[in-house]
Protein backbone atom coordinates (compact mmCIF):
# COMPACT_ATOMS: atom_id res chain seq x y z
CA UNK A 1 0.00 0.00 0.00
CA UNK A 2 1.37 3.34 -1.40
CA UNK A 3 -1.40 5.68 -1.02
CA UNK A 4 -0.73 8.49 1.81
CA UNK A 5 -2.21 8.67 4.84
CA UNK A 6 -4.52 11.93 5.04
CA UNK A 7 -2.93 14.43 7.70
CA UNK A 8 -4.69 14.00 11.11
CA UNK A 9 -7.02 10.83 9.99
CA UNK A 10 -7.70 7.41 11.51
CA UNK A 11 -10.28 5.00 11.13
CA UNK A 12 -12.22 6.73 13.82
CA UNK A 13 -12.33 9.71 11.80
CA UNK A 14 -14.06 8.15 8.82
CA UNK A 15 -18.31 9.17 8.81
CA UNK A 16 -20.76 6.76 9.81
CA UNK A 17 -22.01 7.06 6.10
CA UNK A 18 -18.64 7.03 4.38
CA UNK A 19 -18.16 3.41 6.45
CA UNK A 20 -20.88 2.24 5.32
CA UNK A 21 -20.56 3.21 1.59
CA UNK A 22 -17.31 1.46 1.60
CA UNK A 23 -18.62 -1.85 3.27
CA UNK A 24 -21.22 -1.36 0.84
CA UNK A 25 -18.63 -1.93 -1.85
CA UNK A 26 -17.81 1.25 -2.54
CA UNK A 27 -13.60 1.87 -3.56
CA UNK A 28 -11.64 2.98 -0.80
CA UNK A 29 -9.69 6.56 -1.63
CA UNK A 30 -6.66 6.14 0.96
CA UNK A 31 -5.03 4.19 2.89
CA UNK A 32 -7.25 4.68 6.03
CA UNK A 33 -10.21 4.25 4.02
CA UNK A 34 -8.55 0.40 2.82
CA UNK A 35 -8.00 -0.44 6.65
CA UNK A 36 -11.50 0.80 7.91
CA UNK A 37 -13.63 -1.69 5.93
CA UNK A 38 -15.37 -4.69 7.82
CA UNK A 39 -14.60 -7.58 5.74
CA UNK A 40 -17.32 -9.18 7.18
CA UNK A 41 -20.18 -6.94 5.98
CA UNK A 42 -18.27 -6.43 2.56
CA UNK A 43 -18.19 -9.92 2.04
CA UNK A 44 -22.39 -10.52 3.27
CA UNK A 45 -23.39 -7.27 0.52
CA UNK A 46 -20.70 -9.01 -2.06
CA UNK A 47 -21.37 -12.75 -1.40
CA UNK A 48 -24.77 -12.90 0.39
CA UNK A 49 -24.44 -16.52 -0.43
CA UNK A 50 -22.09 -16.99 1.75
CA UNK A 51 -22.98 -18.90 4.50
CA UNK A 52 -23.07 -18.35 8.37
CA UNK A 53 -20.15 -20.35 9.19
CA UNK A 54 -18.02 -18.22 6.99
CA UNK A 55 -19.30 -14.69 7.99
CA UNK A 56 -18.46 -16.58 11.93
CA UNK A 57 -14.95 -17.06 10.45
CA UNK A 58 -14.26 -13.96 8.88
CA UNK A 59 -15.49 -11.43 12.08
CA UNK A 60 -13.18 -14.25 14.53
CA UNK A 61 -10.41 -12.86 12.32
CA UNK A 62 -11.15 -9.29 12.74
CA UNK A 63 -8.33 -8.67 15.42
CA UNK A 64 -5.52 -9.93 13.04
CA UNK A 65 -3.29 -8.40 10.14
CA UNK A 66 -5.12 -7.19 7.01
CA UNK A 67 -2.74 -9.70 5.09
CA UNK A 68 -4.46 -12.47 6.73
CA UNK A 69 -7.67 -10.82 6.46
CA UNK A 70 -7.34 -10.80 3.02
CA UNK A 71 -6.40 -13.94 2.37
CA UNK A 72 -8.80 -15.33 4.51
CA UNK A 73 -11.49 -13.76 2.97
CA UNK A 74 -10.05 -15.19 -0.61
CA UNK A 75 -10.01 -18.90 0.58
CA UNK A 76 -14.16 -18.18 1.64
CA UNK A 77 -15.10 -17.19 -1.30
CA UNK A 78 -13.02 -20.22 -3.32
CA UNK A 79 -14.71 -23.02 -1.06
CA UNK A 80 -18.32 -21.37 -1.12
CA UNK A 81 -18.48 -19.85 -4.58
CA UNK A 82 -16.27 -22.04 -6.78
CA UNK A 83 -13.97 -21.05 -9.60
CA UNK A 84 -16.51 -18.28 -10.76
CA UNK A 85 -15.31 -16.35 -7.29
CA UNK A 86 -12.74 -15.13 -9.28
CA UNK A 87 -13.73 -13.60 -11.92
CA UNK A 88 -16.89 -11.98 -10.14
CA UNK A 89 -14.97 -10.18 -7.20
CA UNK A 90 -11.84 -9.12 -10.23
CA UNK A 91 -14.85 -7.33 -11.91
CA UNK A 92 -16.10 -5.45 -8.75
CA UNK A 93 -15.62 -1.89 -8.28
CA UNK A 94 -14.82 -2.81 -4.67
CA UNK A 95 -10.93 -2.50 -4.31
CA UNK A 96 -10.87 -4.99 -1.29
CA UNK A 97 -12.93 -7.33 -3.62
CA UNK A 98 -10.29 -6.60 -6.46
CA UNK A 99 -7.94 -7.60 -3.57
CA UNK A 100 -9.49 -10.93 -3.22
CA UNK A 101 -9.60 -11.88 -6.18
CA UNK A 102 -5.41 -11.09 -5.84
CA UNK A 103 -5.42 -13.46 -3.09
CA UNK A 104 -7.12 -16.29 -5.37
CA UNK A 105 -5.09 -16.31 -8.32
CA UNK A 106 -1.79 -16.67 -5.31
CA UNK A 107 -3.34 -20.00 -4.25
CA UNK A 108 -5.65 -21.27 -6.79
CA UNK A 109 -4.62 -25.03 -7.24
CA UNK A 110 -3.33 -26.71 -10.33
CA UNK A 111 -1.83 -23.24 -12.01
CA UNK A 112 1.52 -22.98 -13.46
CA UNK A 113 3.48 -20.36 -12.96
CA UNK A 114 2.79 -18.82 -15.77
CA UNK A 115 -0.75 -19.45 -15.75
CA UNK A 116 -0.73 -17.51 -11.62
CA UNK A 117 1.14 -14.49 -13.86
CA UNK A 118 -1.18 -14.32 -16.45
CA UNK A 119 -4.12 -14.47 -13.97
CA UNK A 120 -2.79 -11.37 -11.59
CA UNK A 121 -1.42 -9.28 -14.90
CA UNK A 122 -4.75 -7.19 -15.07
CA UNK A 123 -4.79 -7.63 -11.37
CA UNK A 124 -1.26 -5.95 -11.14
CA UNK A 125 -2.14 -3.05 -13.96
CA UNK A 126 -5.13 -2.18 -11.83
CA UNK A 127 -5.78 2.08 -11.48
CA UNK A 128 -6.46 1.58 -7.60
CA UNK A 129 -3.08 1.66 -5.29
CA UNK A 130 -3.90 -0.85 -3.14
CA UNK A 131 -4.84 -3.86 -5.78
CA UNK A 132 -1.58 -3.31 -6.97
CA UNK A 133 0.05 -3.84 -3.73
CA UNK A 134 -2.40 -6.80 -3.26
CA UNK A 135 -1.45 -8.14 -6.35
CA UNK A 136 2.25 -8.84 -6.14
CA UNK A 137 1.71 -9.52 -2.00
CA UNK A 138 -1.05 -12.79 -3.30
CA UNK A 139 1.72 -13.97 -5.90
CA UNK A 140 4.82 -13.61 -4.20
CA UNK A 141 5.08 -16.70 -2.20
CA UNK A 142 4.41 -18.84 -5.33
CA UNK A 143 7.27 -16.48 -7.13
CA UNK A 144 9.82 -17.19 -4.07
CA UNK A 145 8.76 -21.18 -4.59
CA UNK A 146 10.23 -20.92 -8.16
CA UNK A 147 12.71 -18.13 -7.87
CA UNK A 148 14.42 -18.70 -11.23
CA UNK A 149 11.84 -18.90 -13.03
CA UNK A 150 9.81 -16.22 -11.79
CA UNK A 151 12.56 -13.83 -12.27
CA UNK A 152 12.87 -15.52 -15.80
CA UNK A 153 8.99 -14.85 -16.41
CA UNK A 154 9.31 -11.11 -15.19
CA UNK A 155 11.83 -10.40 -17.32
CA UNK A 156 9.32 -9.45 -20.43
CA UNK A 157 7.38 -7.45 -17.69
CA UNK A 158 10.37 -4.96 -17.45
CA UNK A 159 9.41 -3.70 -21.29
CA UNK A 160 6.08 -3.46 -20.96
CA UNK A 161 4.34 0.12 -21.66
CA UNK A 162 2.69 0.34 -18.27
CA UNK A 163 4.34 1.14 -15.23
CA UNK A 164 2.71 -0.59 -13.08
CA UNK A 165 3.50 -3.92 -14.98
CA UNK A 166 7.27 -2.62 -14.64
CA UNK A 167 7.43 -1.63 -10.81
CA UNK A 168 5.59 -5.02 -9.99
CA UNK A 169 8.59 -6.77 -11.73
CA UNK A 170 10.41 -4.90 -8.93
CA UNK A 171 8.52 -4.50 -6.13
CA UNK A 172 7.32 -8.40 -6.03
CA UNK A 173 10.75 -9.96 -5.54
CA UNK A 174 12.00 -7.27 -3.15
CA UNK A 175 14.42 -9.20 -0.63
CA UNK A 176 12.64 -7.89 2.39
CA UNK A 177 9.40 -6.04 1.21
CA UNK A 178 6.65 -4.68 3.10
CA UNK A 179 4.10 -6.55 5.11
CA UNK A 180 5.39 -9.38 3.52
CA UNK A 181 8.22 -12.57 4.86
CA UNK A 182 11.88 -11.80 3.55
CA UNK A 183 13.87 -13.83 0.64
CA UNK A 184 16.36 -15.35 2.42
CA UNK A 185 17.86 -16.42 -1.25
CA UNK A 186 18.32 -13.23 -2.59
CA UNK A 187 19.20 -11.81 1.34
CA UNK A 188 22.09 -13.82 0.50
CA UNK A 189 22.95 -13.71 -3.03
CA UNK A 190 20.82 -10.26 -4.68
CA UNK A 191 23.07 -10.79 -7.58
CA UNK A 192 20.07 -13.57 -8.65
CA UNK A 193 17.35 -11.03 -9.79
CA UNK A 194 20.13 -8.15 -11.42
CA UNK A 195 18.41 -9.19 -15.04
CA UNK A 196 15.29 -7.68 -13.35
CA UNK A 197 16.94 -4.34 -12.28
CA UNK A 198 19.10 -4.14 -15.17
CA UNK A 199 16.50 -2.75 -17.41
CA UNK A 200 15.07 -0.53 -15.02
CA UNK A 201 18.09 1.38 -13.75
CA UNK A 202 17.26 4.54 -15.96
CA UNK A 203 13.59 4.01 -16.08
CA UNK A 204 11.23 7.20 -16.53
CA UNK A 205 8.82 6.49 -14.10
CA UNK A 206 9.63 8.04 -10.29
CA UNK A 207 7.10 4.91 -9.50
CA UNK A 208 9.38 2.48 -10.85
CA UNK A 209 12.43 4.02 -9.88
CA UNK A 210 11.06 3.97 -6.29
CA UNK A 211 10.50 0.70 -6.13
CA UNK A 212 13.96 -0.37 -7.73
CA UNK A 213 15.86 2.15 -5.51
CA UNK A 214 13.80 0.59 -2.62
CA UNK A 215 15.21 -3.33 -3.94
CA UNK A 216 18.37 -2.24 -3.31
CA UNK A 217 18.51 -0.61 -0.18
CA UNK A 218 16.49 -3.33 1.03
CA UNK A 219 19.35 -5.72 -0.38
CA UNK A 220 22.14 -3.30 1.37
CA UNK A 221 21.05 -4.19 4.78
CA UNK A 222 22.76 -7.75 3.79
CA UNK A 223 24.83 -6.91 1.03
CA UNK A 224 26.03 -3.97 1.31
CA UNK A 225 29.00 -4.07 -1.14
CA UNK A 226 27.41 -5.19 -3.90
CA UNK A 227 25.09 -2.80 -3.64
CA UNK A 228 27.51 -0.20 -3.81
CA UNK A 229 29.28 -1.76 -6.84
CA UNK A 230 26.18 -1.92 -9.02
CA UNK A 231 25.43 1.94 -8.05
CA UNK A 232 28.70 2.99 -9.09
CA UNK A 233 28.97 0.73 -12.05
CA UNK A 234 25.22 2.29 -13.20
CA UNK A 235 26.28 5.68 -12.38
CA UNK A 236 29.37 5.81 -14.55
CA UNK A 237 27.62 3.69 -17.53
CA UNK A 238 24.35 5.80 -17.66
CA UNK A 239 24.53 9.52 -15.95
CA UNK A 240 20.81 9.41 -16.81
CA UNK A 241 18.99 11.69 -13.56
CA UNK A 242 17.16 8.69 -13.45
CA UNK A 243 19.63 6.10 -12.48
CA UNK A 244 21.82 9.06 -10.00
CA UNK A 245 18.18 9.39 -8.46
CA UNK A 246 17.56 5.63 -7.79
CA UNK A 247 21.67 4.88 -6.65
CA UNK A 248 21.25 7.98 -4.51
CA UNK A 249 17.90 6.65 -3.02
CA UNK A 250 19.17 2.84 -2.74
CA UNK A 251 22.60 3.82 -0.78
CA UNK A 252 20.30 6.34 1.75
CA UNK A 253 20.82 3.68 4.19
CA UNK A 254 24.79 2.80 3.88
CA UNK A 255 26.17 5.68 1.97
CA UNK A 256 28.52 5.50 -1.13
């Protein structure tokens, strides 16, 4: 989740009516507005077929991380509503929804893959922040199962028009991420995802070069030398403001 949190607002700040809109279905506009939605009620006015036991399930969870939330939610609709669960909450203008539908395409059984990218692609393009965070959260675990070739996969993604399908090349793999479990393998050895990186180093979007100076100062905790010697080896190849912008952002934490 990207979106900025409104100056002096918490969930308790958010209207009676504006809660209700958004567990209505309605698409959150911030950050605060994401976190403020009951899942429960969201999932009764999206899924009134749904039954009892999983509405019981889903309010039991309501203490816990919105990760889990999410994916909880995502498994409910899979065992009560079937494959078309999918499709019908990707479609909805509800962000959340759009979020559970990230959540499905992670774990639906049987899917290559390839077949798990192809699913979250429109997923990851999405116009609404936090889908897009939601998206590459879902997948990532099946990407860290199959490290090689999910970096392999990517690698086209790095070309593409959008820049959303070029940060989420990025920001999926991340060795430590946000709300999210580390990568021990690339902790270790970062070097393993450069051919992602590579093509982004002087890329025109402050979105993607955000996320790709964030990869790297997330891999300097660990590796802090080789982090410096792909920042200097970028900086002297391409002196594009773009690449000194995302070395000087990706050595904030350890300095040149």
């Amino acid at each position: 989740m990207k979106a900025p949190k409104p100056a002096g607002r918490g969930v308790k700040d958010i209207s009676p009516e504006r809660l209700a809109q958004l567990n209505a279905g309605a698409p959150a506009s911030h950050l605060t507005e994401c976190l403020a939605v009951d899942f429960a009620r969201l999932l009764q006015a999206l899924a009134p077929e749904v039954d009892k036991d999983g509405l019981d399930q889903m309010r039991a969870a309501e203490g816990t991380g919105i990760s889990k939330r999410m994916a909880l939610a995502a498994q409910i609709l899979d065992q009560q509503l079937g494959p078309q669960a999918f499709e019908r909450m990707a479609a909805h203008t509800s962000d959340s929804a759009r979020g559970w539908a990230c959540f499905m395409a992670g774990t639906a059984p049987g899917l290559s893959l390839s077949q798990r990218l192809a699913r979250i692609r429109p997923l990851a393009d999405d116009a609404h922040f936090g889908v897009r965070e939601w998206a590459w959260l879902a997948v990532r675990p099946a990407l860290v199962a199959e490290l090689d070739a999910a970096i392999a996969l990517l690698l086209p993604w790095t070309k593409q028009s959008s820049e959303r399908l070029r940060r989420y090349a990025s920001e999926s793999l991340r060795p430590r991420g946000v709300w999210c479990a580390h990568i021990a393998a690339l902790k270790a050895d970062p070097g393993r995802a450069l051919p992602l990186l590579e093509p982004l180093r002087a890329d025109a979007a402050v979105y993607v070069q955000d996320s790709v100076a964030n990869w790297l100062n997330d891999a300097s905790k660990d590796q802090p030398a080789w982090v410096r010697a792909v920042c200097a080896r970028w900086s002297a190849d391409s002196p594009a403001t773009a690449t000194q912008r995302i070395c000087a952002r990706a050595l904030r934490t350890i300095g040149a």
